[in-house]
PDB file of N, CA and C in Angstrom:
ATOM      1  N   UNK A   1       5.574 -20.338 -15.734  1.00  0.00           N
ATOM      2  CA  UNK A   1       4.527 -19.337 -15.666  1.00  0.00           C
ATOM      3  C   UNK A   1       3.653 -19.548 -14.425  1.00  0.00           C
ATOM      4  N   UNK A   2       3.241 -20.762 -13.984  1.00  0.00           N
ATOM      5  CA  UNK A   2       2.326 -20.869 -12.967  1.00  0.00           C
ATOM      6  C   UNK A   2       3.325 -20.893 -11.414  1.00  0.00           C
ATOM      7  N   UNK A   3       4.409 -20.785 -11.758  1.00  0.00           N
ATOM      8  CA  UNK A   3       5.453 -20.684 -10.452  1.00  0.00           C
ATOM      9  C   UNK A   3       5.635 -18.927 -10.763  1.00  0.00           C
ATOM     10  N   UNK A   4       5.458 -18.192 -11.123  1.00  0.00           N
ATOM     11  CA  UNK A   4       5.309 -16.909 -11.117  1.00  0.00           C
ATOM     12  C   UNK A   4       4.288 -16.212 -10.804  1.00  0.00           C
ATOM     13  N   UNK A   5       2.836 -17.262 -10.884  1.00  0.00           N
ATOM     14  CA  UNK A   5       1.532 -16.770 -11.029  1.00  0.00           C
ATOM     15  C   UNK A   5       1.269 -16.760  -9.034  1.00  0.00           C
ATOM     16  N   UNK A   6       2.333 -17.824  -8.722  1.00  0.00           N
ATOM     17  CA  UNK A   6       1.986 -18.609  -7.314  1.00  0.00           C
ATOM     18  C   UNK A   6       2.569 -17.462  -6.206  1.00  0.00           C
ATOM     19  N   UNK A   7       3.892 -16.891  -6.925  1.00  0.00           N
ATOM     20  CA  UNK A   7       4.379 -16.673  -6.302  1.00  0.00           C
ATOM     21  C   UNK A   7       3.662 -14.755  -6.229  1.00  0.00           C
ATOM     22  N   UNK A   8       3.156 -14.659  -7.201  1.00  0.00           N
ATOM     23  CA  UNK A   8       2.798 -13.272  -7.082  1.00  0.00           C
ATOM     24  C   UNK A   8       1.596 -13.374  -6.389  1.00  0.00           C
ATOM     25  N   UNK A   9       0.691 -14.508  -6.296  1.00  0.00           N
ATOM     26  CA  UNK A   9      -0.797 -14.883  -4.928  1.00  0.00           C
ATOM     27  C   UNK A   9      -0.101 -14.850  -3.568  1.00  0.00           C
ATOM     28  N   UNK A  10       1.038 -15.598  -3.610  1.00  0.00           N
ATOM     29  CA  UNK A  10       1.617 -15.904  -2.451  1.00  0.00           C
ATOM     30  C   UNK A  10       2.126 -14.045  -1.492  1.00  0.00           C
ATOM     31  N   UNK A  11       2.919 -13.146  -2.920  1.00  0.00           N
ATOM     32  CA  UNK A  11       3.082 -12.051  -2.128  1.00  0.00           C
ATOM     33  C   UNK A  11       1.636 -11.106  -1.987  1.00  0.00           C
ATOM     34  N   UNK A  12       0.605 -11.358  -2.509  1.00  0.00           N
ATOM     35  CA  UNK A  12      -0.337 -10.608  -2.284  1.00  0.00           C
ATOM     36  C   UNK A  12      -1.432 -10.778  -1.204  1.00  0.00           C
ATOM     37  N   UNK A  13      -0.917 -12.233  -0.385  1.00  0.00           N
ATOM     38  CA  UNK A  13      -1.511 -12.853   0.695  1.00  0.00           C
ATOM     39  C   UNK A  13      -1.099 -12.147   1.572  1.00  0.00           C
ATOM     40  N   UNK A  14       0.113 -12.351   1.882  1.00  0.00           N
ATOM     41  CA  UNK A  14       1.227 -11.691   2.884  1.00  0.00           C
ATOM     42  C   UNK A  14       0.853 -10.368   2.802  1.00  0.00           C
ATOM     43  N   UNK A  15       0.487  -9.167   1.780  1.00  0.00           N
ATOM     44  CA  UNK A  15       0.600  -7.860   1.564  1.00  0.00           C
ATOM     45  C   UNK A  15      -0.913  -7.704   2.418  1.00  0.00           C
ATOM     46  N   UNK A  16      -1.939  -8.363   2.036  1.00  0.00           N
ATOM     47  CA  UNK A  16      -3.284  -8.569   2.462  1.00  0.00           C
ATOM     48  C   UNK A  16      -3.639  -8.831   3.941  1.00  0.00           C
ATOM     49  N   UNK A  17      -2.542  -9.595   4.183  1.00  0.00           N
ATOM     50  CA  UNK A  17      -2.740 -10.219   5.927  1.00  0.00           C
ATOM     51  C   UNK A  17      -1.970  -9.147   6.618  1.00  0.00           C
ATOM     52  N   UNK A  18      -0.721  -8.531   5.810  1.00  0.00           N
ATOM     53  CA  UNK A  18      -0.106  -6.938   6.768  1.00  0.00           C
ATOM     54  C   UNK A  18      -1.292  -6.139   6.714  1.00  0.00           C
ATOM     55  N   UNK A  19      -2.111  -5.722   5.631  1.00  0.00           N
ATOM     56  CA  UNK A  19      -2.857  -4.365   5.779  1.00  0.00           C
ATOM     57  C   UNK A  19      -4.132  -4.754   6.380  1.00  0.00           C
ATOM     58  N   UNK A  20      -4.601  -6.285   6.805  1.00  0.00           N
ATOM     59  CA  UNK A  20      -5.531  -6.318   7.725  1.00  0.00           C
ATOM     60  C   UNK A  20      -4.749  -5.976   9.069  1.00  0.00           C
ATOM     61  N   UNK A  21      -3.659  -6.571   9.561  1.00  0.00           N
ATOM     62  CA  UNK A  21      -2.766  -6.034  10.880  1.00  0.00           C
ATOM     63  C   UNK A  21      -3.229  -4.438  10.868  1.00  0.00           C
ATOM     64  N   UNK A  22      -2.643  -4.080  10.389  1.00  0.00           N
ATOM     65  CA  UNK A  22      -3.177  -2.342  10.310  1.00  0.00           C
ATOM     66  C   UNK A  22      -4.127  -2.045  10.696  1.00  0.00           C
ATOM     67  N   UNK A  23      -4.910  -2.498   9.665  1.00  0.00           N
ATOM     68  CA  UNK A  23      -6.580  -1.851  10.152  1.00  0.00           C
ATOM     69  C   UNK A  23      -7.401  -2.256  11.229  1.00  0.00           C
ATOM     70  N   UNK A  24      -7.075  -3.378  11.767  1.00  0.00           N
ATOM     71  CA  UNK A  24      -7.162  -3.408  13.058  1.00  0.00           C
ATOM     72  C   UNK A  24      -6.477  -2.876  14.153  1.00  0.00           C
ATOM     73  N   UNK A  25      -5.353  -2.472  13.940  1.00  0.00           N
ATOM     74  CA  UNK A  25      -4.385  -1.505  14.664  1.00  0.00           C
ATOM     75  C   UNK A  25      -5.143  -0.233  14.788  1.00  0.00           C
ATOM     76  N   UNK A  26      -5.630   0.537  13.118  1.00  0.00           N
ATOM     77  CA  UNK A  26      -6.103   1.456  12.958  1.00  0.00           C
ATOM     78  C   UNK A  26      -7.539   1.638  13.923  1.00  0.00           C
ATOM     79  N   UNK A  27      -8.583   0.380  13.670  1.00  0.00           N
ATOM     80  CA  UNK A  27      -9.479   0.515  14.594  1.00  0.00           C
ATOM     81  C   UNK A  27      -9.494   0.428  15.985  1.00  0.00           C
ATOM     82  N   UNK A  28      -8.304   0.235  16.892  1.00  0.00           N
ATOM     83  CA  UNK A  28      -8.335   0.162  17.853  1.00  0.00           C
ATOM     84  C   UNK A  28      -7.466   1.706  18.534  1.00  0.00           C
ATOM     85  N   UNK A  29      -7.243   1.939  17.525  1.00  0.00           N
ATOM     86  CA  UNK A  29      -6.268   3.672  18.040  1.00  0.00           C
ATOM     87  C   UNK A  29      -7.476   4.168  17.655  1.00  0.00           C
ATOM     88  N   UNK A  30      -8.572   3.897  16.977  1.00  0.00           N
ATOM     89  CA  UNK A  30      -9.732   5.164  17.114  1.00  0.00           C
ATOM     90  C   UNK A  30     -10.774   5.092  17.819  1.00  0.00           C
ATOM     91  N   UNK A  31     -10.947   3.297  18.579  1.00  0.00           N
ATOM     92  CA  UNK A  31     -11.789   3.540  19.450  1.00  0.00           C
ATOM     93  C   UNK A  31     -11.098   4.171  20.683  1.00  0.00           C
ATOM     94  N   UNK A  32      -9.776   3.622  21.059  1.00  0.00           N
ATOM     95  CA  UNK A  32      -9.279   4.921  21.883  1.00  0.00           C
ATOM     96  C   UNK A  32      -9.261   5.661  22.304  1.00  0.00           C
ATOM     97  N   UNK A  33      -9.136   6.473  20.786  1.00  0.00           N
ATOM     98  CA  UNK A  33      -8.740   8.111  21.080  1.00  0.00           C
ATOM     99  C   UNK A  33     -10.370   8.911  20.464  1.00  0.00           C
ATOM    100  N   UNK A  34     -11.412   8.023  20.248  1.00  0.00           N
ATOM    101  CA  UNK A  34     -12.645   8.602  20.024  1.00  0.00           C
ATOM    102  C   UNK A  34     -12.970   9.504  18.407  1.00  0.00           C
ATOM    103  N   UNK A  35     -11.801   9.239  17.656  1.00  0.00           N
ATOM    104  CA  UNK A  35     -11.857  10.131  16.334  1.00  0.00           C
ATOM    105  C   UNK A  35     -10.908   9.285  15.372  1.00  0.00           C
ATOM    106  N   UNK A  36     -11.485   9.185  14.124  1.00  0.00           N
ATOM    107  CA  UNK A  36     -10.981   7.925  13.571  1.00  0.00           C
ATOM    108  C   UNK A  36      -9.614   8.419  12.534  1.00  0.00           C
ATOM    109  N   UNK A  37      -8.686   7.602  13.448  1.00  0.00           N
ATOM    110  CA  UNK A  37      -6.960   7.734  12.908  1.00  0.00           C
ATOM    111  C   UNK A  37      -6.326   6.869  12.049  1.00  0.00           C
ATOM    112  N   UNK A  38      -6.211   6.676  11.208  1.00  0.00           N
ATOM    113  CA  UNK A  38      -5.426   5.790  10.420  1.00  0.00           C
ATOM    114  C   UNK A  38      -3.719   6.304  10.596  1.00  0.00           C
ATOM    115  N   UNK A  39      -3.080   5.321  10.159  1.00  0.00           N
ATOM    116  CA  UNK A  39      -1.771   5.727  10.583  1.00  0.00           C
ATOM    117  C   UNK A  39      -1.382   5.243   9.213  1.00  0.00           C
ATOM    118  N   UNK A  40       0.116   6.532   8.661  1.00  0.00           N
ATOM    119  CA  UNK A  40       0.319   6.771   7.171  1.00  0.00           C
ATOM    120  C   UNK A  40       1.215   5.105   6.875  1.00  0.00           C
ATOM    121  N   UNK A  41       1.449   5.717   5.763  1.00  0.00           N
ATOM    122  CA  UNK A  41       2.566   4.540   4.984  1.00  0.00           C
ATOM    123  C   UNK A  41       3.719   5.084   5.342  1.00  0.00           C
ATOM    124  N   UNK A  42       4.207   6.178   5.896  1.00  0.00           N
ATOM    125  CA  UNK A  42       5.541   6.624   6.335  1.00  0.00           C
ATOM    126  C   UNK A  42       5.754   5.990   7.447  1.00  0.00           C
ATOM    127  N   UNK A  43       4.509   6.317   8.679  1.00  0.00           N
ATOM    128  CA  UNK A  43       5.070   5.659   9.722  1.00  0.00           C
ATOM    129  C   UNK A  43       4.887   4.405   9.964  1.00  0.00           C
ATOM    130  N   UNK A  44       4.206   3.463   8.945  1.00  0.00           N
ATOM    131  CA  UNK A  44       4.040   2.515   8.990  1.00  0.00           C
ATOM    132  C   UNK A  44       5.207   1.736   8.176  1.00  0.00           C
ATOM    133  N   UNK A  45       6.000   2.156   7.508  1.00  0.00           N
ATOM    134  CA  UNK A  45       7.260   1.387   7.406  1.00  0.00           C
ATOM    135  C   UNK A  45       8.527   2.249   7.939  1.00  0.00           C
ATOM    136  N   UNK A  46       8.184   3.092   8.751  1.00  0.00           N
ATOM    137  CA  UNK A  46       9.620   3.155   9.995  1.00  0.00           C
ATOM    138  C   UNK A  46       9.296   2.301  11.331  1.00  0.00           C
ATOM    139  N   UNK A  47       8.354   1.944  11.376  1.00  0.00           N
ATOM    140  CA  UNK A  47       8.087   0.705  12.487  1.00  0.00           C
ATOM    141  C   UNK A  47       8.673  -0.346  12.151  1.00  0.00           C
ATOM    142  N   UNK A  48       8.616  -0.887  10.663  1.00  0.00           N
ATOM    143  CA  UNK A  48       8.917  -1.912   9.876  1.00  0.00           C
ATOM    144  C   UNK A  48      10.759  -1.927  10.010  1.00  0.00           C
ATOM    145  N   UNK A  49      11.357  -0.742   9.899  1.00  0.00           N
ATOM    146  CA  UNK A  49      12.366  -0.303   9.945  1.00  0.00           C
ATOM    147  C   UNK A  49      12.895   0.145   8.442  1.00  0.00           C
ATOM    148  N   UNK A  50      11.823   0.450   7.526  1.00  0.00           N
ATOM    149  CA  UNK A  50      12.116   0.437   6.256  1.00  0.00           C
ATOM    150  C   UNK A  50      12.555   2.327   6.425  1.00  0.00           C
ATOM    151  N   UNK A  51      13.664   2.525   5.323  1.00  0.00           N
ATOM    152  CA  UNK A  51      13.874   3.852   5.266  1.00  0.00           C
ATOM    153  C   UNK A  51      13.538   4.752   4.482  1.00  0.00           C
ATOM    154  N   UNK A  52      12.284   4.074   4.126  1.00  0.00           N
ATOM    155  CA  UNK A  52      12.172   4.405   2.192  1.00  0.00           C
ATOM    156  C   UNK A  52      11.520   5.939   1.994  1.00  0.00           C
ATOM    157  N   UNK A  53      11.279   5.982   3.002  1.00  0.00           N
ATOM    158  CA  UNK A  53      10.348   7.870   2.610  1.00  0.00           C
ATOM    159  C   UNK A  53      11.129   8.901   3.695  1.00  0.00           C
ATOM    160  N   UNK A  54      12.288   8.453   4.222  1.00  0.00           N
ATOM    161  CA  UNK A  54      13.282   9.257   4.888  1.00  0.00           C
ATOM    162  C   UNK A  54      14.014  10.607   3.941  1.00  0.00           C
ATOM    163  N   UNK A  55      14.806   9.641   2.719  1.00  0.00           N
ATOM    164  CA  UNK A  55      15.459  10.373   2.016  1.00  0.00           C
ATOM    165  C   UNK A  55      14.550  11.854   1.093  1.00  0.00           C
ATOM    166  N   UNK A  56      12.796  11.461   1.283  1.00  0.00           N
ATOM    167  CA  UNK A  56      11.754  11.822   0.402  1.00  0.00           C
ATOM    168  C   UNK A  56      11.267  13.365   1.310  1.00  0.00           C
ATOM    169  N   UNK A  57      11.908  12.492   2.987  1.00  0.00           N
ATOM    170  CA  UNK A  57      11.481  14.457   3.887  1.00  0.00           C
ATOM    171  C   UNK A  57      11.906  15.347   3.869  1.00  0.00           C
ATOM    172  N   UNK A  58      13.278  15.172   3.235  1.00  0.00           N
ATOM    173  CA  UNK A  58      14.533  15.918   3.212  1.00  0.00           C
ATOM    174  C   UNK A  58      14.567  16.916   2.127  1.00  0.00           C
ATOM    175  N   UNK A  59      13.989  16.504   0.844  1.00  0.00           N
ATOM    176  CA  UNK A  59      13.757  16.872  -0.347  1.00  0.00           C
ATOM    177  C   UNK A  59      12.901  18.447  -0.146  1.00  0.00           C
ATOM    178  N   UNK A  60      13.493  19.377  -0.560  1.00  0.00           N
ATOM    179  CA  UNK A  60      12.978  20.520  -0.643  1.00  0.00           C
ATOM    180  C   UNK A  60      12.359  21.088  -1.921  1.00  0.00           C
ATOM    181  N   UNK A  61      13.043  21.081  -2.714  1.00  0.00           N
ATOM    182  CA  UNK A  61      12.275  21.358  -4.415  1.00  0.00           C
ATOM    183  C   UNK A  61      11.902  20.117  -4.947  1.00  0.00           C
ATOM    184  N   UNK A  62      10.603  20.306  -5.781  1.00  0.00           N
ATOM    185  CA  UNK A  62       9.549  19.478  -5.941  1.00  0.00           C
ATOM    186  C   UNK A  62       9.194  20.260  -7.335  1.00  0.00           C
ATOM    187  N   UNK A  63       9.103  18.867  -8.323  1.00  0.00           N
ATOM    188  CA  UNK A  63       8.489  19.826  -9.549  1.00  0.00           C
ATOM    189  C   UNK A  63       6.882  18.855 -10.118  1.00  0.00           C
ATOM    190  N   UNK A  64       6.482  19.112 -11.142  1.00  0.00           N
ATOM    191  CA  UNK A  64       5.281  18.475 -11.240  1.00  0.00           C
ATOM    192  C   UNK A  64       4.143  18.936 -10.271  1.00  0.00           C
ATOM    193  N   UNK A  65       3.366  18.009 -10.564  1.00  0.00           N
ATOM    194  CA  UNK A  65       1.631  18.480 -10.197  1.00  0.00           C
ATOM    195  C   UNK A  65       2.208  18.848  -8.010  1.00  0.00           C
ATOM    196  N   UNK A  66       2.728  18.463  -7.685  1.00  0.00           N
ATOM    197  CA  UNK A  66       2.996  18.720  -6.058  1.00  0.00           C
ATOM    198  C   UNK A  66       3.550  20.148  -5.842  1.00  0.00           C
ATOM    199  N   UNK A  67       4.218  21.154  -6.915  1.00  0.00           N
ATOM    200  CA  UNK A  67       5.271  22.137  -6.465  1.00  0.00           C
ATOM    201  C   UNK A  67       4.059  23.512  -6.782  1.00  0.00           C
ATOM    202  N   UNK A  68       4.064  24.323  -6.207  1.00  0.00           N
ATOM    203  CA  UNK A  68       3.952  25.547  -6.560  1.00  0.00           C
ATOM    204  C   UNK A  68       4.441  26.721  -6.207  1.00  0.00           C
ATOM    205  N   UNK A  69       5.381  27.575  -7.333  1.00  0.00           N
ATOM    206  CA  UNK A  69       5.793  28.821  -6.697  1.00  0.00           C
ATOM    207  C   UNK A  69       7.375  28.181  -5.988  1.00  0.00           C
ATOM    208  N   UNK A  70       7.948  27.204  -6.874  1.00  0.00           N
ATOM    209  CA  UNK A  70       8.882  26.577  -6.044  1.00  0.00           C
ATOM    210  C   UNK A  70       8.695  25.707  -5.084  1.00  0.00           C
ATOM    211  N   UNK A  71       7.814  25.817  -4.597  1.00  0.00           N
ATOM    212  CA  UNK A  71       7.371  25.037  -2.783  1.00  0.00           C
ATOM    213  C   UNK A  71       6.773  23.822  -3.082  1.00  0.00           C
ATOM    214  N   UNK A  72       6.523  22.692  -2.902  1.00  0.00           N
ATOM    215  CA  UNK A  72       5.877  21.779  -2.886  1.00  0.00           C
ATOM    216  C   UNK A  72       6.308  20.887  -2.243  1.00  0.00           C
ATOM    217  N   UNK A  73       5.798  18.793  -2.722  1.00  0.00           N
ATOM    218  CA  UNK A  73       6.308  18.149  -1.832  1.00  0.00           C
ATOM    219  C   UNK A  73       6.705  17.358  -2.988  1.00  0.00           C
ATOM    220  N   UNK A  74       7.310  16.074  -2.575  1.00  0.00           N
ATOM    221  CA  UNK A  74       8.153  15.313  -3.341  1.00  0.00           C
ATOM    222  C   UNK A  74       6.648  13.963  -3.638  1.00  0.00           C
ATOM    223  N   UNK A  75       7.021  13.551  -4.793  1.00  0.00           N
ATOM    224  CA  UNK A  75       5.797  12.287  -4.757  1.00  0.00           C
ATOM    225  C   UNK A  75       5.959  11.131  -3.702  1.00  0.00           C
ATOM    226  N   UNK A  76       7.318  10.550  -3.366  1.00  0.00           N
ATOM    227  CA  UNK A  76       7.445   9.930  -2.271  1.00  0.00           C
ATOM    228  C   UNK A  76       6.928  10.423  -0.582  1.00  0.00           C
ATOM    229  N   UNK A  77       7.233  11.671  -0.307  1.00  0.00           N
ATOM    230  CA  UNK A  77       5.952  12.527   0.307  1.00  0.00           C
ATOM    231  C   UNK A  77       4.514  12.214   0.307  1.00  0.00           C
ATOM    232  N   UNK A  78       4.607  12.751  -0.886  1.00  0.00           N
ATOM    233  CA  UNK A  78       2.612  12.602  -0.788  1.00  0.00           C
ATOM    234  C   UNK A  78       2.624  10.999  -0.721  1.00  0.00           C
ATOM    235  N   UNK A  79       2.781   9.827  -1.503  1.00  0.00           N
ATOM    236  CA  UNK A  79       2.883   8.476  -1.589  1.00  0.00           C
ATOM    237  C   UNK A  79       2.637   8.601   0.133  1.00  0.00           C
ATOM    238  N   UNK A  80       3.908   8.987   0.864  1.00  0.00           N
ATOM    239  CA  UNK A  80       4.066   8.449   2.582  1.00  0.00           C
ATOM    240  C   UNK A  80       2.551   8.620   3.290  1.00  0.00           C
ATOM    241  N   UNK A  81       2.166   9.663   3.024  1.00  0.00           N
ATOM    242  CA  UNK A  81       0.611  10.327   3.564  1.00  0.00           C
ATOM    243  C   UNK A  81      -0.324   9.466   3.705  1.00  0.00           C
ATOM    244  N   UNK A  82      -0.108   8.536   2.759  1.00  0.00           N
ATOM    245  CA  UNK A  82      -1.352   7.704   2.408  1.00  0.00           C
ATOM    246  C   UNK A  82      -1.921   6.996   3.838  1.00  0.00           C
ATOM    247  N   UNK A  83      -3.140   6.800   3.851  1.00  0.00           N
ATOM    248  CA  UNK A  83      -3.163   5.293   4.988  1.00  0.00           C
ATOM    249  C   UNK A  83      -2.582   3.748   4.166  1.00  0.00           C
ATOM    250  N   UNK A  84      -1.437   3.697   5.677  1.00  0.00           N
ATOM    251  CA  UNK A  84      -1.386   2.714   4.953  1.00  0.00           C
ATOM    252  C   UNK A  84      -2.347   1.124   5.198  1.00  0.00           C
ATOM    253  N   UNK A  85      -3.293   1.024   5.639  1.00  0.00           N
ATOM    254  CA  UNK A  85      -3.894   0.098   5.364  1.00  0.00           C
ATOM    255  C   UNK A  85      -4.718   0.004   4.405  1.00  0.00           C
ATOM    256  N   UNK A  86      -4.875   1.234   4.101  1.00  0.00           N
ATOM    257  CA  UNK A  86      -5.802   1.034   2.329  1.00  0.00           C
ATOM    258  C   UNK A  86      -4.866   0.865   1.509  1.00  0.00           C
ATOM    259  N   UNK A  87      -3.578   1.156   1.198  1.00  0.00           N
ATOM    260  CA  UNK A  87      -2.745   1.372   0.214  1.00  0.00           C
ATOM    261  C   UNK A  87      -2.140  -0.182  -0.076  1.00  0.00           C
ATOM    262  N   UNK A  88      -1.618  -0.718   1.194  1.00  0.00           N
ATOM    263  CA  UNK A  88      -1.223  -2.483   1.442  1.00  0.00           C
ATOM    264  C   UNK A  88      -2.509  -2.996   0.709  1.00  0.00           C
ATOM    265  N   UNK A  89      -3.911  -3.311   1.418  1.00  0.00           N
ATOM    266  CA  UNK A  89      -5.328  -3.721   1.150  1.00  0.00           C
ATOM    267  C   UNK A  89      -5.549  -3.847  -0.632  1.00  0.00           C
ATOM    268  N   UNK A  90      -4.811  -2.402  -1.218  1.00  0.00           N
ATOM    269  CA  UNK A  90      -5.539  -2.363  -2.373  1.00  0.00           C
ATOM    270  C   UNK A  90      -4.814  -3.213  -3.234  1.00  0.00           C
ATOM    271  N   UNK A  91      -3.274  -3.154  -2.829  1.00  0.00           N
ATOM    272  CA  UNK A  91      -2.032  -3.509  -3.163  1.00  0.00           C
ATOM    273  C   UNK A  91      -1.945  -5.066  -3.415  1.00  0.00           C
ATOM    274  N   UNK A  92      -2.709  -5.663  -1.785  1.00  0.00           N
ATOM    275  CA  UNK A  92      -2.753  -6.896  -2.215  1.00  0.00           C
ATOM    276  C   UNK A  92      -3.577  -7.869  -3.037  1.00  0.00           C
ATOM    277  N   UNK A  93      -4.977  -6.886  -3.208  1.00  0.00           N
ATOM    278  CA  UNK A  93      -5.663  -7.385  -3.889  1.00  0.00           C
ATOM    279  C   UNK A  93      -5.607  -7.013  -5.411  1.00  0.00           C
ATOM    280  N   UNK A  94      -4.891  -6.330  -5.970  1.00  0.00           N
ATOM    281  CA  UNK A  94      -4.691  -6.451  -7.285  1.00  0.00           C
ATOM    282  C   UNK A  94      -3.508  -7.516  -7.461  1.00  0.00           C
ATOM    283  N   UNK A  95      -2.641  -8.051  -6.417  1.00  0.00           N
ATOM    284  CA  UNK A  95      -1.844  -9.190  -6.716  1.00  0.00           C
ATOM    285  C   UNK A  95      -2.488 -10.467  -7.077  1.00  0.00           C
ATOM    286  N   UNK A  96      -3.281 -10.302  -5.630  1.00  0.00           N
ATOM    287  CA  UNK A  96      -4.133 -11.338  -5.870  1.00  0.00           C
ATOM    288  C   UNK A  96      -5.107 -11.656  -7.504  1.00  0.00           C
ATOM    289  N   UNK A  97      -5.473 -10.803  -7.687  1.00  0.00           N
ATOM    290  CA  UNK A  97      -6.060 -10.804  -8.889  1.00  0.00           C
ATOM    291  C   UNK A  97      -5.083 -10.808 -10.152  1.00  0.00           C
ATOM    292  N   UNK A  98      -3.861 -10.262  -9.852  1.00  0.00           N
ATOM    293  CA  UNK A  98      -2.539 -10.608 -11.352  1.00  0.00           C
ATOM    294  C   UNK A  98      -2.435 -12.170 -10.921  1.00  0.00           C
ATOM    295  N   UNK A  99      -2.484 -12.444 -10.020  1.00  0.00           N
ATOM    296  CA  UNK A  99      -1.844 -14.160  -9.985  1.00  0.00           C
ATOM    297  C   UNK A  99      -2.720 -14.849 -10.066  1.00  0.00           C
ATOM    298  N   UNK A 100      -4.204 -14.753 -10.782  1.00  0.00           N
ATOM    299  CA  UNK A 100      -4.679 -15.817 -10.463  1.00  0.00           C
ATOM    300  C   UNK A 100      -4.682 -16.382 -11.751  1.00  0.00           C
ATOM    301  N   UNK A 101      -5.370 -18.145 -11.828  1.00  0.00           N
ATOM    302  CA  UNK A 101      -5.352 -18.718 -12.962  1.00  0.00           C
ATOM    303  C   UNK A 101      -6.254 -18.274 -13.938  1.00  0.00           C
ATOM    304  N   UNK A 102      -5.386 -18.866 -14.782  1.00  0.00           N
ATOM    305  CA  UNK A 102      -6.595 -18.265 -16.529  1.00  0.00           C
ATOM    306  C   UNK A 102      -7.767 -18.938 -16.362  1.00  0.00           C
ATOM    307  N   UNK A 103      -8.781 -18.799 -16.804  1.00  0.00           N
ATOM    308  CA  UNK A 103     -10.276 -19.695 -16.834  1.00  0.00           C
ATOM    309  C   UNK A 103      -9.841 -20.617 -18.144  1.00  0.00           C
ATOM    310  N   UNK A 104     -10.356 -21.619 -17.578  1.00  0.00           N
ATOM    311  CA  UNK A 104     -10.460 -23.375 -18.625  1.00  0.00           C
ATOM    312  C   UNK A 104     -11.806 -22.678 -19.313  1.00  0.00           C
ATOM    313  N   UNK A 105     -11.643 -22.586 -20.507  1.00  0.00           N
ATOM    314  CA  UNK A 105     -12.680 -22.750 -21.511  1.00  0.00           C
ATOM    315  C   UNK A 105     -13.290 -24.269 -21.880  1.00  0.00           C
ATOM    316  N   UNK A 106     -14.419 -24.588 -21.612  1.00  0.00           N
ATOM    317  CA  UNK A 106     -15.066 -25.956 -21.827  1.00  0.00           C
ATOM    318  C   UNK A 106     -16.146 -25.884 -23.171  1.00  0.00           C
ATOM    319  N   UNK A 107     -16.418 -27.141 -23.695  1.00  0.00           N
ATOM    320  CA  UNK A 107     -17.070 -27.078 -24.574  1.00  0.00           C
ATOM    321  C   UNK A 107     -18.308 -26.333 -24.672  1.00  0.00           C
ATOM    322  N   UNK A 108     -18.843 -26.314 -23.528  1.00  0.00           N
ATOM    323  CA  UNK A 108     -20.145 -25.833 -23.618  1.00  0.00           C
ATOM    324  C   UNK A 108     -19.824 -24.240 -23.111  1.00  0.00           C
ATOM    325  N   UNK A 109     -19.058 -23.610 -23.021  1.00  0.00           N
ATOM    326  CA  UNK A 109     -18.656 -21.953 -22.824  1.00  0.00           C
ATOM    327  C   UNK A 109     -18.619 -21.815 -24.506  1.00  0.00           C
ATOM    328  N   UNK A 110     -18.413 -22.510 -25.188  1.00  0.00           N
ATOM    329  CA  UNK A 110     -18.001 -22.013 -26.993  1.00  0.00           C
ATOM    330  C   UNK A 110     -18.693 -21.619 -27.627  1.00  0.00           C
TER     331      UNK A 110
END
């Protein structure tokens, strides 16, 4: 259990230290360009070389809360939109917080 607990701190470090990369990426493309840009989770894992919201552009019918009238977008779509340095950021800190240790109850907490 505590080699599961380690290992889920351990990926939420790594997830935490990518989406600070970002947002410093992010803040430096907006002092730049003078208007503040975040850059999505789509194009932020085709840099990565990940293909994961490729198959999601392609997708033409869409049902659920995204479609209307036939037309909409796919949830992997909207998901891509996101910034991804808030989405990593938030990502890693709820790891961080699943992996951490239980609190020691002591006599005097009883």
């Amino acid at each position: 259990m505590r080699l599961l607990a380690w290992v889920v701190r351990v990926a939420g470090c790594l997830i935490l230290a990518a989406a600070t990369a970002l947002a410093v990426g992010d803040i430096a493309r907006s002092l730049a360009s003078g208007a503040t840009t975040l850059m999505p989770l789509e194009t932020a894992a085709r840099m990565a070389g990940l293909t994961v919201f490729d198959a999601a552009s392609n997708a033409v019918a869409a049902s659920g809360v995204f479609a209307s009238e036939g037309r909409g977008a796919s949830l992997a779509t909207e998901i891509g939109r996101q910034p991804a340095s808030i989405v990593l950021g938030l990502a890693g800190v709820i790891l961080l917080a699943v992996g951490r240790p239980p609190r020691r109850v002591t006599r005097t907490q009883r």
